[in-house]
N, C-alpha and C. Protein backbone atom coordinates (compact mmCIF):
# COMPACT_ATOMS: atom_id res chain seq x y z
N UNK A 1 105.22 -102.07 86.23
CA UNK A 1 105.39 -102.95 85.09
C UNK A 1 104.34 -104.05 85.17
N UNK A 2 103.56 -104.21 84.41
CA UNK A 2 102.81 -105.30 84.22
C UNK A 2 103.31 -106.39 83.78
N UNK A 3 102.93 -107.68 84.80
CA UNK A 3 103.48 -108.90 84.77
C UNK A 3 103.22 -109.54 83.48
N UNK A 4 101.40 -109.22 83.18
CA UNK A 4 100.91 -109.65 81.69
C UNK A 4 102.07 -109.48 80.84
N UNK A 5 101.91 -107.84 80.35
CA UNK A 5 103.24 -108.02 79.37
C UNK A 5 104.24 -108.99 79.34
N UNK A 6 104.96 -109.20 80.51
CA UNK A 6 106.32 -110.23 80.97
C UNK A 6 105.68 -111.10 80.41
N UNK A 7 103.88 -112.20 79.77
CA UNK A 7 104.32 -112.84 79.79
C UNK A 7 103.72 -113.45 78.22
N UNK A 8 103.87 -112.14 77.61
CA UNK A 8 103.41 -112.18 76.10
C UNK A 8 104.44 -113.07 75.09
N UNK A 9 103.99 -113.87 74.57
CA UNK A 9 105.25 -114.11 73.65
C UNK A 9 104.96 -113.61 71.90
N UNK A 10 106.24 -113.12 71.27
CA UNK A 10 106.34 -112.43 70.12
C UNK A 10 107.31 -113.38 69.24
N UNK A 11 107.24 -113.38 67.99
CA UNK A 11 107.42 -113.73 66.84
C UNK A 11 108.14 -112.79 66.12
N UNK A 12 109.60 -112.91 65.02
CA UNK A 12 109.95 -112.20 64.42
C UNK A 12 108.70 -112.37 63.06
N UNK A 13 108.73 -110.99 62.56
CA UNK A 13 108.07 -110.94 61.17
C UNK A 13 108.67 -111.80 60.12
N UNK A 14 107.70 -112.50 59.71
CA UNK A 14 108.66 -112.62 58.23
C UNK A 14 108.69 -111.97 57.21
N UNK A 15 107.84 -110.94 57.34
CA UNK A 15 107.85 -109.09 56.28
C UNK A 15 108.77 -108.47 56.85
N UNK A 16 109.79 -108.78 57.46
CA UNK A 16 111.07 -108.18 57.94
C UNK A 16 112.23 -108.96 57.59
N UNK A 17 113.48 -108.40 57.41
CA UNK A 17 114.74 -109.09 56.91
C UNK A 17 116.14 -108.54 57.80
N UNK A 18 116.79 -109.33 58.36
CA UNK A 18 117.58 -108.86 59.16
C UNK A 18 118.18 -109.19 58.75
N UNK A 19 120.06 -108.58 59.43
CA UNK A 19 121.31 -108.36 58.53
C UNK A 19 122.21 -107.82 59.79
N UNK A 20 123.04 -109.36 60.06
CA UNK A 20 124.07 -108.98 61.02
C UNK A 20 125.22 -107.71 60.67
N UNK A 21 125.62 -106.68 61.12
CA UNK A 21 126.87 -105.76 60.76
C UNK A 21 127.36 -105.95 61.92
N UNK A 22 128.68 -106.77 62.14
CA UNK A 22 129.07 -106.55 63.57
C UNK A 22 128.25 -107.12 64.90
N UNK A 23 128.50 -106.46 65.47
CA UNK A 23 127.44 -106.90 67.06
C UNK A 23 126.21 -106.54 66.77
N UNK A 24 126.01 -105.49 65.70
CA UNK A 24 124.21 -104.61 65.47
C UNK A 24 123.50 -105.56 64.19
N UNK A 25 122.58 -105.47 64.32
CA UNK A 25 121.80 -105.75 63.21
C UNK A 25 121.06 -104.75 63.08
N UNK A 26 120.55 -104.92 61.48
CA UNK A 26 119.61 -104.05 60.43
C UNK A 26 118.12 -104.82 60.46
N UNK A 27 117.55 -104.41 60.87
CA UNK A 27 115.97 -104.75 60.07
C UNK A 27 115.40 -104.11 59.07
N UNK A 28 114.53 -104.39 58.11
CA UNK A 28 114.52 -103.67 57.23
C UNK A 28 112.79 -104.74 56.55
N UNK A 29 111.95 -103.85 56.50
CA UNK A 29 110.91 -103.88 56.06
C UNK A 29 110.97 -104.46 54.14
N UNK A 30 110.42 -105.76 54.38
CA UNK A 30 110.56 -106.38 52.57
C UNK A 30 108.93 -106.02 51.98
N UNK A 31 109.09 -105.16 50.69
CA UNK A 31 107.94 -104.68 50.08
C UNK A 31 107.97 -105.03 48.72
N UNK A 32 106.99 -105.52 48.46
CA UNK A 32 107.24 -105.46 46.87
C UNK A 32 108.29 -106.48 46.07
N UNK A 33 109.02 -107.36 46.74
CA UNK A 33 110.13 -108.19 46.30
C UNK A 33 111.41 -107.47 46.40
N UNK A 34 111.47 -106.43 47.57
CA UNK A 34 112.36 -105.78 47.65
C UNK A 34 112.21 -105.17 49.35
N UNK A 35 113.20 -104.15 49.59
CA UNK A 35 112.77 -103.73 50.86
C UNK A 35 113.20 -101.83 51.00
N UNK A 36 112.20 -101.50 52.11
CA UNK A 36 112.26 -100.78 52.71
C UNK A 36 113.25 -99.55 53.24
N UNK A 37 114.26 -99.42 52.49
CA UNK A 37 115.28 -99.11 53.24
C UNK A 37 114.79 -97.65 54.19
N UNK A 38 114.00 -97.04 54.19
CA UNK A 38 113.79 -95.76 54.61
C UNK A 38 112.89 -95.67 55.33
N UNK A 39 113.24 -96.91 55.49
CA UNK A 39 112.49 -97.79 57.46
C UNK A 39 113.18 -98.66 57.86
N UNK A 40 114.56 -98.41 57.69
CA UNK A 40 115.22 -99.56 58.12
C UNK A 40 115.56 -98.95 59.75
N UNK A 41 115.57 -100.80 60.57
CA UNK A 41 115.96 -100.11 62.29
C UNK A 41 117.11 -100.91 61.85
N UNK A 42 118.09 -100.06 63.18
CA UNK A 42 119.59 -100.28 63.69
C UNK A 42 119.42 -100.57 64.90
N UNK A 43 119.84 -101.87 65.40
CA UNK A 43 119.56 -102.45 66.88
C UNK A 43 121.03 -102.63 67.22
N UNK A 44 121.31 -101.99 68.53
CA UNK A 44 121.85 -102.43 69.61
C UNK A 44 122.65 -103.94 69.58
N UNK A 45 123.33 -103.99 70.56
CA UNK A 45 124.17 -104.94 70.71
C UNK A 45 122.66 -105.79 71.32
N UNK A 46 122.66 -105.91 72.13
CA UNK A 46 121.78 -106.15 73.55
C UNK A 46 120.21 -106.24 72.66
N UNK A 47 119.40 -105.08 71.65
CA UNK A 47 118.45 -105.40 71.11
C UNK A 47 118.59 -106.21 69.97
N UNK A 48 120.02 -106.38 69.41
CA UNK A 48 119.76 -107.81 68.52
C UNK A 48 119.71 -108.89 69.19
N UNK A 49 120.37 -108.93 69.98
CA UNK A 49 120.08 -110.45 71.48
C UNK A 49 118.60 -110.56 71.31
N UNK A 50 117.82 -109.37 71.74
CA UNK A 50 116.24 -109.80 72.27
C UNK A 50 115.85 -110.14 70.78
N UNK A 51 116.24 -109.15 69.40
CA UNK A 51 115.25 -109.74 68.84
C UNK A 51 115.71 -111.26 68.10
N UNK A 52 116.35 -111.27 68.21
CA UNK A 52 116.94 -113.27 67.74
C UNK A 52 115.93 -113.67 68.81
N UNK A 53 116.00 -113.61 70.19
CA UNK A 53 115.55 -114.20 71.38
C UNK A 53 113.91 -114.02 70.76
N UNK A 54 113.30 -113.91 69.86
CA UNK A 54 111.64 -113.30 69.99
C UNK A 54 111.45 -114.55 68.80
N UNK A 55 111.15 -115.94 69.41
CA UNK A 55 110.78 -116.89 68.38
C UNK A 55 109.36 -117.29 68.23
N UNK A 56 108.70 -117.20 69.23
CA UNK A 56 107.11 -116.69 69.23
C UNK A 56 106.45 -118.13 70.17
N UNK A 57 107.30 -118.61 70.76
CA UNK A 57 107.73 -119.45 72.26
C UNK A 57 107.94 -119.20 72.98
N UNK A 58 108.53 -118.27 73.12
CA UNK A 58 109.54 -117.69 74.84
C UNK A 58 108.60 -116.28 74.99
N UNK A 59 108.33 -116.41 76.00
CA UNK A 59 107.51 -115.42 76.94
C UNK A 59 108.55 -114.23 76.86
N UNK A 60 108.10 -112.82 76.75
CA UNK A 60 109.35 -111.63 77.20
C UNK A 60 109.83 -112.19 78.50
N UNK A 61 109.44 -112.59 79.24
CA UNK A 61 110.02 -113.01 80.69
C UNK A 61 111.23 -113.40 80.81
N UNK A 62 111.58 -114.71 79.94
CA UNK A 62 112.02 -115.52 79.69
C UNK A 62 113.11 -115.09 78.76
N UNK A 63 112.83 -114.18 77.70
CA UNK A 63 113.74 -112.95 76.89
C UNK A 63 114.40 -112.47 77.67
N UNK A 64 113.81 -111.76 78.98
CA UNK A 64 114.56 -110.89 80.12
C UNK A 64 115.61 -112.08 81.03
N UNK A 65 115.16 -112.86 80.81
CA UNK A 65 116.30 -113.97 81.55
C UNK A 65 117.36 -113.80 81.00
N UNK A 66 117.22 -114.30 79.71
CA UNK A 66 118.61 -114.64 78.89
C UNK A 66 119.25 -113.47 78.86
N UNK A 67 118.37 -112.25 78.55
CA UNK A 67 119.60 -110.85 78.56
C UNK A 67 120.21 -110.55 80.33
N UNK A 68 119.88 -110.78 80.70
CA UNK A 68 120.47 -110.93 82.37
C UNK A 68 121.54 -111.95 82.42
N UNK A 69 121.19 -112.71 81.79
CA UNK A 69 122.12 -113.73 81.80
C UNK A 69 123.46 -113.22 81.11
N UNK A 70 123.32 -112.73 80.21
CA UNK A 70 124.33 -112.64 79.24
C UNK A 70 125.04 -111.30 78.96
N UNK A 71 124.54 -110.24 79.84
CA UNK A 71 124.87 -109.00 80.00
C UNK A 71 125.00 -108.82 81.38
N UNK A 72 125.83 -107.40 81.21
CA UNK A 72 125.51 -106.92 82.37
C UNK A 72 124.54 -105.73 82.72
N UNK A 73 123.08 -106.32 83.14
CA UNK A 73 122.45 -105.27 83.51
C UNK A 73 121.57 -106.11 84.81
N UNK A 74 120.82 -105.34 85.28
CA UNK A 74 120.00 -106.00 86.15
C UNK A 74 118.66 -106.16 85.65
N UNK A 75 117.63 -106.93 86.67
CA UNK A 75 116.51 -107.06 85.96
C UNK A 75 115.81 -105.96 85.46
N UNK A 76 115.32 -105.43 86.62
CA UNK A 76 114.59 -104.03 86.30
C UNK A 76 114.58 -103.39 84.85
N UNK A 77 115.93 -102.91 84.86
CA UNK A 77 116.55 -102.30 83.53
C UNK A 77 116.20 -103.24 82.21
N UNK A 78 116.61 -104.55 82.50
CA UNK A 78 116.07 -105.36 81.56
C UNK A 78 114.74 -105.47 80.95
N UNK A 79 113.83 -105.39 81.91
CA UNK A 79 112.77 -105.87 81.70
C UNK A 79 112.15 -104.14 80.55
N UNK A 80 112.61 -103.25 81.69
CA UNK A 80 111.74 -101.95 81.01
C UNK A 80 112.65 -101.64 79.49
N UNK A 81 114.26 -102.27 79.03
CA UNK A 81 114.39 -102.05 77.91
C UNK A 81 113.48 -102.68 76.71
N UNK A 82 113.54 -104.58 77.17
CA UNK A 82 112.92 -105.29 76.66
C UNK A 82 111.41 -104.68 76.11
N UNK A 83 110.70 -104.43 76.99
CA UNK A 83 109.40 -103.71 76.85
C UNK A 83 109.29 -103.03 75.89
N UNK A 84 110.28 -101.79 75.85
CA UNK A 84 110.45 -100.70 75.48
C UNK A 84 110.68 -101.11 73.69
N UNK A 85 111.62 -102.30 73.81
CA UNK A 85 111.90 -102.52 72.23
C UNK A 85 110.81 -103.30 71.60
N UNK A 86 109.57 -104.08 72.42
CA UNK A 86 108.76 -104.89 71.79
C UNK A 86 107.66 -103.74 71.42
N UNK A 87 107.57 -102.60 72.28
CA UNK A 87 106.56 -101.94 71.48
C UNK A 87 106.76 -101.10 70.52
N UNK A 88 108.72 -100.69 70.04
CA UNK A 88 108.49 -100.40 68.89
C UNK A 88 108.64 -100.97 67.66
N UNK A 89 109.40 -102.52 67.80
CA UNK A 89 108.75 -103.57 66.67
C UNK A 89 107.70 -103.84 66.32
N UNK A 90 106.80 -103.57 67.61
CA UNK A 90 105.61 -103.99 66.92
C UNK A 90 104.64 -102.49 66.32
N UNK A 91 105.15 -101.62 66.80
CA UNK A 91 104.76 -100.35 65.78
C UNK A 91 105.38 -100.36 64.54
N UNK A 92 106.39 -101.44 64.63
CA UNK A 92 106.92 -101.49 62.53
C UNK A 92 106.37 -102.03 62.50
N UNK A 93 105.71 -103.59 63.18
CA UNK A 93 105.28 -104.37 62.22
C UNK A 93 106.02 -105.53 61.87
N UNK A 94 107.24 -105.58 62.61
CA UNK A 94 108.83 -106.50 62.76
C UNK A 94 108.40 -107.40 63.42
N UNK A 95 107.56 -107.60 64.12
CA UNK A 95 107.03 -108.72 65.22
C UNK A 95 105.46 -109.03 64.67
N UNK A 96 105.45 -110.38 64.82
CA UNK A 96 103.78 -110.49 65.42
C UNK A 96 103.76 -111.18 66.46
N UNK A 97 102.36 -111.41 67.11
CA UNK A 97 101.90 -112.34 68.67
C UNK A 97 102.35 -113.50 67.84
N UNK A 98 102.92 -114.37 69.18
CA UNK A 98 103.53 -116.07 69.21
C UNK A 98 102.56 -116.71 69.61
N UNK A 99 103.29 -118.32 70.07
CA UNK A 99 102.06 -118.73 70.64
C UNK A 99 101.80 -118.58 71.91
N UNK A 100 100.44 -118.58 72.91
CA UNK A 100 100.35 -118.37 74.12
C UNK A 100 100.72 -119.24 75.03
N UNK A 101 101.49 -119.39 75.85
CA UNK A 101 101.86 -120.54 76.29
C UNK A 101 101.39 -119.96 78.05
N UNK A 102 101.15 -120.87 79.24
CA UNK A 102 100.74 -121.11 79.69
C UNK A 102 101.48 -120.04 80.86
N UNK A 103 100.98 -118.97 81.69
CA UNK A 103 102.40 -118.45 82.71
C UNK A 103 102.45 -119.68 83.79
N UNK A 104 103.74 -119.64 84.42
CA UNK A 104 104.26 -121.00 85.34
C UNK A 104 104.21 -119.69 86.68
């Protein structure tokens, strides 16, 4: 796992529209004054955590904290889900780069 990654920070889109159902949320691609539905993602309990957690301030690192914190998983697992979900937001297009903030 590359530490770099750990210490990227991401931004929700604002060409994306989310929509609590329950513990999951909907994302859903806004086009046209309207949206996407036939690209809409269904996130996880645990991947709506990260993506609320993605304000374009907080390092994934720092993402992987709070879901450790607040679940039960360990880091490891954390870190490679986390990963796993930032590279396919950002293959929608649901995310952009935050600001760079400094690694400690």
């Amino acid at each position: 796992m590359s530490p770099q990654r750990l210490d990227e920070t991401w931004a929700r889109s604002p060409g994306v529209a989310a929509r609590r159902v329950g513990d999951r949320c909907v994302l859903v691609r806004l086009v046209d004054g309207g949206v996407d539905l036939d690209d809409a993602l269904d996130l996880s309990r645990v991947a709506a955590f990260i993506w609320e957690e993605l304000d374009g301030a907080r390092r994934v690192a720092e993402v992987v904290d709070a879901v450790v914190a607040r679940f039960e998983v360990d880091r490891a697992r954390a870190e490679v889900d986390a990963l796993e979900l930032v590279d396919a937001l950002r293959a929608r297009r649901a995310i952009v780069p935050g600001r760079r903030v400094n690694a400690k």
